[in-house]
PDB file of N, CA and C in Angstrom:
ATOM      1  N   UNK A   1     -28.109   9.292  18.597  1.00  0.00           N
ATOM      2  CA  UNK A   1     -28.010  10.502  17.800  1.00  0.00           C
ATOM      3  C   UNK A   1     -28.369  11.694  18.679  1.00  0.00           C
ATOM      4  N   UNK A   2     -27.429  12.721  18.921  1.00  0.00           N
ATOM      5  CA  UNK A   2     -27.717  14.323  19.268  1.00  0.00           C
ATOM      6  C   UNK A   2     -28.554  15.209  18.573  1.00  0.00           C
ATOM      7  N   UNK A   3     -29.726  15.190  19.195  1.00  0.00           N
ATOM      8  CA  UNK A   3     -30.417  16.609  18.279  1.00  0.00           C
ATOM      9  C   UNK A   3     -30.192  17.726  18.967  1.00  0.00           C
ATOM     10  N   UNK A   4     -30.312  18.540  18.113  1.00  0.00           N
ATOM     11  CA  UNK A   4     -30.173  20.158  18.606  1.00  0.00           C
ATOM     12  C   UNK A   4     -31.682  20.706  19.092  1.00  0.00           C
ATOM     13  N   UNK A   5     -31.586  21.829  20.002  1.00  0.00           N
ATOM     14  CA  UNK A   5     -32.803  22.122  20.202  1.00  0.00           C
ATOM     15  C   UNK A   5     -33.974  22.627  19.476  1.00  0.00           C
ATOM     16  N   UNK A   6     -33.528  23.319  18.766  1.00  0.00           N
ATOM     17  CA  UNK A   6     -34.153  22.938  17.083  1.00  0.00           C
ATOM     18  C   UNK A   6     -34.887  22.130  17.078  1.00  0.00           C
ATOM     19  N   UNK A   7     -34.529  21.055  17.110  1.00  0.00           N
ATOM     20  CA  UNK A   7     -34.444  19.669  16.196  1.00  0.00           C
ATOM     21  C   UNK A   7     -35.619  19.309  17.055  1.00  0.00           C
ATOM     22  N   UNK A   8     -35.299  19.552  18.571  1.00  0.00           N
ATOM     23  CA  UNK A   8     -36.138  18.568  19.742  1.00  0.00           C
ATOM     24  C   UNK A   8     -37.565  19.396  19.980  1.00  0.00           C
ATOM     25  N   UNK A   9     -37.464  21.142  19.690  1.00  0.00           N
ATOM     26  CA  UNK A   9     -38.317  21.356  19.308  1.00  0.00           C
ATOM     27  C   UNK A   9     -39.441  21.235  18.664  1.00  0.00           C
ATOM     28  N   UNK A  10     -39.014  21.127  17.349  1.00  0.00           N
ATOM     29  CA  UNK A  10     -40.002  20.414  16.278  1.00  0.00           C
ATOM     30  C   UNK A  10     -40.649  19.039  16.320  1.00  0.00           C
ATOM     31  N   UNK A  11     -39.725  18.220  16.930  1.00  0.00           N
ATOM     32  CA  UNK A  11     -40.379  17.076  17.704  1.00  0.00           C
ATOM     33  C   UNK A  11     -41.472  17.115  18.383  1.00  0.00           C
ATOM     34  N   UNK A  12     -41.124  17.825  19.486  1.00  0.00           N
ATOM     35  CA  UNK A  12     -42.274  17.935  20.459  1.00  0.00           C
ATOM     36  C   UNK A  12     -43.311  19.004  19.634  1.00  0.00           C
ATOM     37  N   UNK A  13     -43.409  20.032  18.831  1.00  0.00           N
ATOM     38  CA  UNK A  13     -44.383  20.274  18.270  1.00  0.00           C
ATOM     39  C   UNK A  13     -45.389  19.568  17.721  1.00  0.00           C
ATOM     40  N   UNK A  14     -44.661  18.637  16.906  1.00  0.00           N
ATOM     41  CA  UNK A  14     -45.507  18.087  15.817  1.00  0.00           C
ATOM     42  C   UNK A  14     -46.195  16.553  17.087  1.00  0.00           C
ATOM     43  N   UNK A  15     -45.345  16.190  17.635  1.00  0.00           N
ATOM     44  CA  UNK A  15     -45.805  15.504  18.818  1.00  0.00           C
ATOM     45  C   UNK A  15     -47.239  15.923  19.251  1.00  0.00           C
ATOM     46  N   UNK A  16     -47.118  17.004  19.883  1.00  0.00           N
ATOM     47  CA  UNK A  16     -48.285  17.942  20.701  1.00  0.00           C
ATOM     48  C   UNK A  16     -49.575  17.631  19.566  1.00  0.00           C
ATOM     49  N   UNK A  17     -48.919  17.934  18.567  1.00  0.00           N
ATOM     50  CA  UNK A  17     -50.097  18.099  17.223  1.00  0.00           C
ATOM     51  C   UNK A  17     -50.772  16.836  16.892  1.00  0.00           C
ATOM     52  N   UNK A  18     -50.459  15.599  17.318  1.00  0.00           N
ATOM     53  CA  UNK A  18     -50.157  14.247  16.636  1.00  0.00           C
ATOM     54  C   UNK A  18     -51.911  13.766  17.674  1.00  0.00           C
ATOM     55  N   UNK A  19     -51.561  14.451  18.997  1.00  0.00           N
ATOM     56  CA  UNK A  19     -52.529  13.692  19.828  1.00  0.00           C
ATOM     57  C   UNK A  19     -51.979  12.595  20.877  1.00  0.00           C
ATOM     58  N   UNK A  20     -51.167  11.858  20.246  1.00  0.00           N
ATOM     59  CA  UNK A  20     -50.584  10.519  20.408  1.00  0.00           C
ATOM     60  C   UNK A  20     -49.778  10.529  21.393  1.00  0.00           C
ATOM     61  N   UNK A  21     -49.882   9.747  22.666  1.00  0.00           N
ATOM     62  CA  UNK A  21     -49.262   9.373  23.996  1.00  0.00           C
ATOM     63  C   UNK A  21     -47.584   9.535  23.247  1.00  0.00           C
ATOM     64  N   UNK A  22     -46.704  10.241  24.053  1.00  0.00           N
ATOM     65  CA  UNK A  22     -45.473  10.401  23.663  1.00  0.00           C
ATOM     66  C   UNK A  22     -44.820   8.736  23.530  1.00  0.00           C
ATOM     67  N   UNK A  23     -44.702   7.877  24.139  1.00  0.00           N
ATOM     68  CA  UNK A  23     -43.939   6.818  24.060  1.00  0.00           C
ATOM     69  C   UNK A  23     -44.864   6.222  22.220  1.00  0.00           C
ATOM     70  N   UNK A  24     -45.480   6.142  22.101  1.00  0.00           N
ATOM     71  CA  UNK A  24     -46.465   5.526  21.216  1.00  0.00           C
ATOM     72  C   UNK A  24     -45.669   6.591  19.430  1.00  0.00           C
ATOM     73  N   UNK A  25     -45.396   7.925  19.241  1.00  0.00           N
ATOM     74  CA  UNK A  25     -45.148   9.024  18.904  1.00  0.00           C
ATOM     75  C   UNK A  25     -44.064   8.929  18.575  1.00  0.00           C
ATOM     76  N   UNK A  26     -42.813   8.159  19.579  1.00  0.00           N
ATOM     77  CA  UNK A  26     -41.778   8.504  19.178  1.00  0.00           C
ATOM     78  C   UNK A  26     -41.521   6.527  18.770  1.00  0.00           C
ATOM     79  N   UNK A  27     -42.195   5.848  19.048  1.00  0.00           N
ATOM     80  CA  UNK A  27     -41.978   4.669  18.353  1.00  0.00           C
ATOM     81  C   UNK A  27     -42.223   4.688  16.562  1.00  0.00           C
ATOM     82  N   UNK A  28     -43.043   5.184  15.912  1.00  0.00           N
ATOM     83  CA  UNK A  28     -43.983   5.675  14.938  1.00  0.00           C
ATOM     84  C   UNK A  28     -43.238   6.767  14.243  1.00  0.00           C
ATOM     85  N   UNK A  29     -42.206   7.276  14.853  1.00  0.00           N
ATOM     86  CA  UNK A  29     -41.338   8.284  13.839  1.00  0.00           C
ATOM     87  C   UNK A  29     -40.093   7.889  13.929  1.00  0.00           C
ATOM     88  N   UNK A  30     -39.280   6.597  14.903  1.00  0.00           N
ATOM     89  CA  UNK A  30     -38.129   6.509  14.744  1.00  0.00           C
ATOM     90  C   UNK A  30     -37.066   7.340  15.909  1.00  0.00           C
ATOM     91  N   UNK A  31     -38.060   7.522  16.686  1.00  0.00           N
ATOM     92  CA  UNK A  31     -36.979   7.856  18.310  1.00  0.00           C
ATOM     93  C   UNK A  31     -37.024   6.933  19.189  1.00  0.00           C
ATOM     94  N   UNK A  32     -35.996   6.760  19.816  1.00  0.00           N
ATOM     95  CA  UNK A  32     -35.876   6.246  21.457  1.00  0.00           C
ATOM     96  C   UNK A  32     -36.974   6.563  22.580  1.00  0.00           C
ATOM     97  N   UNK A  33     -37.773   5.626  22.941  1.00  0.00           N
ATOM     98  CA  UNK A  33     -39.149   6.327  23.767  1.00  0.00           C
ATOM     99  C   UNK A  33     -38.412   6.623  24.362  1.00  0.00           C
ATOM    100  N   UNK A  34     -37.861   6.036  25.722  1.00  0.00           N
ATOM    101  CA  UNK A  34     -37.079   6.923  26.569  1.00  0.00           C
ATOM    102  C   UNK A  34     -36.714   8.271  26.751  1.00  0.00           C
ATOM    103  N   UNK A  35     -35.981   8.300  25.787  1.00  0.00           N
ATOM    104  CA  UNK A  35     -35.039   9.762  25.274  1.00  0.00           C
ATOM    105  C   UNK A  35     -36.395  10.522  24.844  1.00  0.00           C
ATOM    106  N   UNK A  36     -37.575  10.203  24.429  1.00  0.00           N
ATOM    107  CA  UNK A  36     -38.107  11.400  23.618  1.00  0.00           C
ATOM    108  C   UNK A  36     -39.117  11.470  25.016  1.00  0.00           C
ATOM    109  N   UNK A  37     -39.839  10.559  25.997  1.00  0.00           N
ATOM    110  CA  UNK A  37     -40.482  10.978  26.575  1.00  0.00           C
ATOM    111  C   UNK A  37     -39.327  12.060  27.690  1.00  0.00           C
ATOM    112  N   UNK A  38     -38.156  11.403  28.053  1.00  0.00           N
ATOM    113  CA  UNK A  38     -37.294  12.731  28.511  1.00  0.00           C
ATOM    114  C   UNK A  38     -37.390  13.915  28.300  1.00  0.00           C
ATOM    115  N   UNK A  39     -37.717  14.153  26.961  1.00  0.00           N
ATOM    116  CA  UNK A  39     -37.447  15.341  26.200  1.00  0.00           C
ATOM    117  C   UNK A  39     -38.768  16.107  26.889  1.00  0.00           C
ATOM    118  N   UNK A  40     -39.980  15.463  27.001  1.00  0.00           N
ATOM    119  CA  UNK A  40     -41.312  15.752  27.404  1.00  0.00           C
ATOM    120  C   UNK A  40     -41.346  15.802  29.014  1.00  0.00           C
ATOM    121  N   UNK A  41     -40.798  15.390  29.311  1.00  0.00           N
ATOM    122  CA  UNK A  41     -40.812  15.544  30.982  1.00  0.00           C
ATOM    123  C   UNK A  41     -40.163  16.921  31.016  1.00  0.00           C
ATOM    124  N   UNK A  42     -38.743  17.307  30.568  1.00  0.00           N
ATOM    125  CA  UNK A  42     -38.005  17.999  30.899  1.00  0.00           C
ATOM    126  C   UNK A  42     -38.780  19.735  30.267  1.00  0.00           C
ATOM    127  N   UNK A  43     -39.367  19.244  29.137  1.00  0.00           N
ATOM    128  CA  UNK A  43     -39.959  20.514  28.801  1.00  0.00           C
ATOM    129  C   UNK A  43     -41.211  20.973  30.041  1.00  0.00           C
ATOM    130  N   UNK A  44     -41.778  19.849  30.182  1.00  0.00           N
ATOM    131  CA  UNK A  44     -43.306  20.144  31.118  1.00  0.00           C
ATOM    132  C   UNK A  44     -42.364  21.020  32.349  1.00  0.00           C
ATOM    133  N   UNK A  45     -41.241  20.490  33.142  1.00  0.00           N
ATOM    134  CA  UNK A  45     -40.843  20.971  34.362  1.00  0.00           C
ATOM    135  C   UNK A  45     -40.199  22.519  33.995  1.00  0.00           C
ATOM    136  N   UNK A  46     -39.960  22.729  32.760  1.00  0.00           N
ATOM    137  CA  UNK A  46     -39.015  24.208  31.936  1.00  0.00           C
ATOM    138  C   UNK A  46     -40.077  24.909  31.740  1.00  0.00           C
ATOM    139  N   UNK A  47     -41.062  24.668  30.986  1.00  0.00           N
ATOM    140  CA  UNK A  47     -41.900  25.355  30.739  1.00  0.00           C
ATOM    141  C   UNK A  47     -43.064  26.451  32.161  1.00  0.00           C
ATOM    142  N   UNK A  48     -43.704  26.937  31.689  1.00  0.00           N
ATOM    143  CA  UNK A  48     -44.528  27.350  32.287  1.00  0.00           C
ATOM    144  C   UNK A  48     -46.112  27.415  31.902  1.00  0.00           C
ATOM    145  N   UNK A  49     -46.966  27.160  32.391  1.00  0.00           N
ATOM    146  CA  UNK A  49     -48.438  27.499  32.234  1.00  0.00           C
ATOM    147  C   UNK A  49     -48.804  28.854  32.317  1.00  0.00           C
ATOM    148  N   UNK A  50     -50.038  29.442  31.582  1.00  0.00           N
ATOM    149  CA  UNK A  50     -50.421  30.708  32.314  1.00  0.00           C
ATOM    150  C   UNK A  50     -51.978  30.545  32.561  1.00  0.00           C
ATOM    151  N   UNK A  51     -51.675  30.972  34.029  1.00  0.00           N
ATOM    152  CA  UNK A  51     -53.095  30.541  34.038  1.00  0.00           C
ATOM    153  C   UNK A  51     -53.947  32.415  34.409  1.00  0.00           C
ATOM    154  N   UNK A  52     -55.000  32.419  33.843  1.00  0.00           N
ATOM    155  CA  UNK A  52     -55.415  33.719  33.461  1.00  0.00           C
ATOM    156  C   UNK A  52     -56.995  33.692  34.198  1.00  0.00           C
ATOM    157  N   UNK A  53     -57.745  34.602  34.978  1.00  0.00           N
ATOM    158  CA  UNK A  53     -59.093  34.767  35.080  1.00  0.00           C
ATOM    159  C   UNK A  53     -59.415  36.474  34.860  1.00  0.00           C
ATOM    160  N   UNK A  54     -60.511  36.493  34.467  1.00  0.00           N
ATOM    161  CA  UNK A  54     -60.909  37.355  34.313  1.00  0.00           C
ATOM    162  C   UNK A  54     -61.069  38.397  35.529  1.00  0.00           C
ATOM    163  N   UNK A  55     -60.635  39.879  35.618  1.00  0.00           N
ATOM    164  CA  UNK A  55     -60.998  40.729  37.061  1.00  0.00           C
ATOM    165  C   UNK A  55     -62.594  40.672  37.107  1.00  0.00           C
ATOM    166  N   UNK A  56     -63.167  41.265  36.136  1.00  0.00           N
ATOM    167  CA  UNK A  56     -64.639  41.556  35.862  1.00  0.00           C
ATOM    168  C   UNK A  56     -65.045  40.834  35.300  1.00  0.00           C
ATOM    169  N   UNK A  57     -66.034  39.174  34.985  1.00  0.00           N
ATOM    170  CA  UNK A  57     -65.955  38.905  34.213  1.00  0.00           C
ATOM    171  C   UNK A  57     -67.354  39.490  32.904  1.00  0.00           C
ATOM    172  N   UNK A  58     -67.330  39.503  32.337  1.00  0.00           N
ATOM    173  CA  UNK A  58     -68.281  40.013  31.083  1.00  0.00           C
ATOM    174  C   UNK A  58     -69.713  40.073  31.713  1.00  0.00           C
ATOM    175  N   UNK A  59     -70.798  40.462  31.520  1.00  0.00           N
ATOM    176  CA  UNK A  59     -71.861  40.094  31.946  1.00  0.00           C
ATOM    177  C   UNK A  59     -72.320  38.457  31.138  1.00  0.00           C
ATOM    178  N   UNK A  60     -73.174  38.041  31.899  1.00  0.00           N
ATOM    179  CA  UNK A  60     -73.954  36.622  31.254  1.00  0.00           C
ATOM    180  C   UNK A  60     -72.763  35.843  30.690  1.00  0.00           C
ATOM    181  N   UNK A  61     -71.753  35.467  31.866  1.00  0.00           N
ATOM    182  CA  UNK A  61     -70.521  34.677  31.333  1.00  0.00           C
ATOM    183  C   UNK A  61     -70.274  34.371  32.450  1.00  0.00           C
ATOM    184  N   UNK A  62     -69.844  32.670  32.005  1.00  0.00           N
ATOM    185  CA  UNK A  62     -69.487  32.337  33.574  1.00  0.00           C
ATOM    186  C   UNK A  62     -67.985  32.420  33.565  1.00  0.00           C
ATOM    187  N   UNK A  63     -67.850  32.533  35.100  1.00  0.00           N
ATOM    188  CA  UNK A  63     -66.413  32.675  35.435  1.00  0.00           C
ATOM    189  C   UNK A  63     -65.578  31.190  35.213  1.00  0.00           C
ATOM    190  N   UNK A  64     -64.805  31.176  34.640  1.00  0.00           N
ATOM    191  CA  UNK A  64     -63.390  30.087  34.491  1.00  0.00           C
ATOM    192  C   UNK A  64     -61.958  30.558  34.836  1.00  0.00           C
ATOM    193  N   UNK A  65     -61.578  29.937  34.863  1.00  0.00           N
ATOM    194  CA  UNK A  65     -59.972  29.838  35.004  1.00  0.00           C
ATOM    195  C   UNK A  65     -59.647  29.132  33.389  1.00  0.00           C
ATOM    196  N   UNK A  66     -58.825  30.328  32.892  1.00  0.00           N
ATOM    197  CA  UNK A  66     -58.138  29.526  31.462  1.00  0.00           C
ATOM    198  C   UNK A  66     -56.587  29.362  31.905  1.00  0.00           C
ATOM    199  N   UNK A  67     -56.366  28.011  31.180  1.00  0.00           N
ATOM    200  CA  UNK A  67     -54.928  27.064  30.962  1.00  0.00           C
ATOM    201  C   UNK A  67     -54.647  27.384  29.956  1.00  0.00           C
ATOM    202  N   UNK A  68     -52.950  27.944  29.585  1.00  0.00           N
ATOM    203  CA  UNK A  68     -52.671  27.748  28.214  1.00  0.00           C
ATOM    204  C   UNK A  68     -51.388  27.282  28.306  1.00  0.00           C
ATOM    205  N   UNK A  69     -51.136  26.231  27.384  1.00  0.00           N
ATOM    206  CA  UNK A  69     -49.906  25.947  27.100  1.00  0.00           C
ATOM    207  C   UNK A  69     -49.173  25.557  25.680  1.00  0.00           C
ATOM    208  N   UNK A  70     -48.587  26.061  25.164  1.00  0.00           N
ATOM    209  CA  UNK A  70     -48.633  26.097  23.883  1.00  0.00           C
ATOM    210  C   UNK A  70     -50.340  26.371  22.841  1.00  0.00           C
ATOM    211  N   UNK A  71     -50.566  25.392  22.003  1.00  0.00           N
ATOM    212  CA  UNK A  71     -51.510  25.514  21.550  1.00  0.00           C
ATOM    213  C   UNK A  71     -52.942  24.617  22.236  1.00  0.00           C
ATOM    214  N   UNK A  72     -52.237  24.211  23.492  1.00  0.00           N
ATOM    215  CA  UNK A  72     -53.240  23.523  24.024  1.00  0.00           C
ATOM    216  C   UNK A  72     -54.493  24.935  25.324  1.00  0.00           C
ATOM    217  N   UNK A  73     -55.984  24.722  25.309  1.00  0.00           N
ATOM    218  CA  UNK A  73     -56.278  25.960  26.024  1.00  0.00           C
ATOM    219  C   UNK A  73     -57.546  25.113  26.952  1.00  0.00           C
ATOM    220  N   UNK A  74     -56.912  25.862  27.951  1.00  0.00           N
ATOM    221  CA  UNK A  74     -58.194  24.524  28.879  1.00  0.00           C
ATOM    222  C   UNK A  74     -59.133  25.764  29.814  1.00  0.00           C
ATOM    223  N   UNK A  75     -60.470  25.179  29.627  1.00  0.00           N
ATOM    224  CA  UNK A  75     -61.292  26.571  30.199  1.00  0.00           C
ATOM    225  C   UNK A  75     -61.944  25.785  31.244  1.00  0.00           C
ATOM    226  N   UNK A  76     -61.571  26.291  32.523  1.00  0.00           N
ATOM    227  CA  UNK A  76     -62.301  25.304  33.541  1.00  0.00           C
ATOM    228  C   UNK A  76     -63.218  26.222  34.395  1.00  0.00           C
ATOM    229  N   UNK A  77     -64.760  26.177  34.644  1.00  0.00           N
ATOM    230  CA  UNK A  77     -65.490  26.965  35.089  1.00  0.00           C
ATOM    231  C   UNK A  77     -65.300  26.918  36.789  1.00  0.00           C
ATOM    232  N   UNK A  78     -64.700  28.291  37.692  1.00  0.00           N
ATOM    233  CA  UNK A  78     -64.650  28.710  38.867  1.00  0.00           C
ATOM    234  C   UNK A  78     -65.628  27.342  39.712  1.00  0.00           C
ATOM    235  N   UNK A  79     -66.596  27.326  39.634  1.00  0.00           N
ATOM    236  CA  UNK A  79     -67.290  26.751  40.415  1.00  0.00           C
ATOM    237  C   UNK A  79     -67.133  24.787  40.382  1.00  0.00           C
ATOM    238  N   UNK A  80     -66.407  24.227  39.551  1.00  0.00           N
ATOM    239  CA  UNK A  80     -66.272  23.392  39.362  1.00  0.00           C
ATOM    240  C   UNK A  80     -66.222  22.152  40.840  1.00  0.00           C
ATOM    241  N   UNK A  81     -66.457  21.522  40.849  1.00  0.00           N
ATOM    242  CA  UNK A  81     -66.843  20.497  42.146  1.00  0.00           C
ATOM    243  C   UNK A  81     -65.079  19.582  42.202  1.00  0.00           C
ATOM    244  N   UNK A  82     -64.901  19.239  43.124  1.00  0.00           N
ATOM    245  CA  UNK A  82     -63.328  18.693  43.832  1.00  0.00           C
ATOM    246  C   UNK A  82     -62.893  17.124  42.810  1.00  0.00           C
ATOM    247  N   UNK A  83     -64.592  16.349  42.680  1.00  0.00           N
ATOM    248  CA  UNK A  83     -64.004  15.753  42.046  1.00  0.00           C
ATOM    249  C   UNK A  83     -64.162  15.409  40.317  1.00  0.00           C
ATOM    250  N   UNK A  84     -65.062  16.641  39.747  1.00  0.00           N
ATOM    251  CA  UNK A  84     -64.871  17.302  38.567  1.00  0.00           C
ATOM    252  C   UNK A  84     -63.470  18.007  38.117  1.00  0.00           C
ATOM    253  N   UNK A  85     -62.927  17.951  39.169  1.00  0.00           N
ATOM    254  CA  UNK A  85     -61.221  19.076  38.639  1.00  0.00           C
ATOM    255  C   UNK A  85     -60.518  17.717  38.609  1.00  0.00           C
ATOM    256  N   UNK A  86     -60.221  16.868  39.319  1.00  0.00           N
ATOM    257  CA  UNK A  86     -59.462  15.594  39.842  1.00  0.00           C
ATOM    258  C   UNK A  86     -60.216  14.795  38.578  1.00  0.00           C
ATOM    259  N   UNK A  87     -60.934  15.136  37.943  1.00  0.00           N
ATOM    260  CA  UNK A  87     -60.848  14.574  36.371  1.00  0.00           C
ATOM    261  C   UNK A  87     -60.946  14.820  35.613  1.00  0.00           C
ATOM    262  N   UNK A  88     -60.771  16.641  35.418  1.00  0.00           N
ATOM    263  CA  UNK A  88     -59.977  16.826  34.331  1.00  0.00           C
ATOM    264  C   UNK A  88     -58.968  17.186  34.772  1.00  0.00           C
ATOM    265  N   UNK A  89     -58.027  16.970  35.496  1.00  0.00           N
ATOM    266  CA  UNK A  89     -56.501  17.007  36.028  1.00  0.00           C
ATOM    267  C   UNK A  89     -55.740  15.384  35.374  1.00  0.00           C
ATOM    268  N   UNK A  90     -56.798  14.617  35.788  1.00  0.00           N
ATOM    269  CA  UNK A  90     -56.431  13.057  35.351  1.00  0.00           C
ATOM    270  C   UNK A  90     -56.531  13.173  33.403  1.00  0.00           C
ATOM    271  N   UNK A  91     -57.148  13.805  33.145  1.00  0.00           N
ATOM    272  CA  UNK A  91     -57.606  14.135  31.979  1.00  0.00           C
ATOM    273  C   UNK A  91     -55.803  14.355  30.578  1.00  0.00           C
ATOM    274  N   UNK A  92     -55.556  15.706  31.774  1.00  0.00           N
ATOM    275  CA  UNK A  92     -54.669  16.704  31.700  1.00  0.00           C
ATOM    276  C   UNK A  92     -53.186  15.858  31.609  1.00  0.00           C
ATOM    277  N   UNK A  93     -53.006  15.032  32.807  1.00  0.00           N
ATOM    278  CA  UNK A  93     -52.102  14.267  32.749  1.00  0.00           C
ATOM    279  C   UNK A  93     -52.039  12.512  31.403  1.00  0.00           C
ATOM    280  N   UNK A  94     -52.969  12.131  31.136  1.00  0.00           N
ATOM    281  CA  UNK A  94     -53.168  11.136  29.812  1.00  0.00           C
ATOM    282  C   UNK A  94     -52.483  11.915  28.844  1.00  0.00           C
ATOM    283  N   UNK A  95     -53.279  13.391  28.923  1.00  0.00           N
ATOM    284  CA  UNK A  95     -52.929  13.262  27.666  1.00  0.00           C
ATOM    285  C   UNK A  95     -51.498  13.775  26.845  1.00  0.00           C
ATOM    286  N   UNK A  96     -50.760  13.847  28.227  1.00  0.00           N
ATOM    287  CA  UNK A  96     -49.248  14.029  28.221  1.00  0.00           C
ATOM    288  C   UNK A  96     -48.759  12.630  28.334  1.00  0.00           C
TER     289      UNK A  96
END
């Protein structure tokens, strides 16, 4: 079956919303894992992140780097250690 982008949209919304490992997501609603984790690859490489820091940051605030992507928002503090990022990067990737 052809969905429209519409269609593949709302998928991957309610997906995002669900929590649930995409192959697991689209077994559980009646898609093709394949085809729907496709759909999820192809958006991650289309899409874009923004990643945002503060110039000044506030007083008595620590500095982060914020992630946003859709409704997902990831606040990772500047000073973070090599292999504190390398797990929430591993983190980042599960839960896609």
């Amino acid at each position: 079956m052809n969905f429209s982008t519409e269609e593949k949209t709302m998928w991957l919304e309610d997906w995002r919303r669900s929590g649930k490992k995409a192959w697991s997501y689209a077994k559980e609603n009646g898609l093709i894992p394949q085809t729907f984790v496709s759909w999820t690859k192809r958006e991650h490489k289309a899409g874009f992140v923004e990643i945002s820091t503060p110039l000044i940051p506030p007083a008595n605030t620590t500095q982060e780097i914020l992630i946003e992507k859709g409704d997902m928002k990831i606040h990772i503090p500047v000073n973070l250690g090599r292999n504190e990022l390398l797990a929430v990067m591993e983190g980042i990737r599960g839960a896609l």
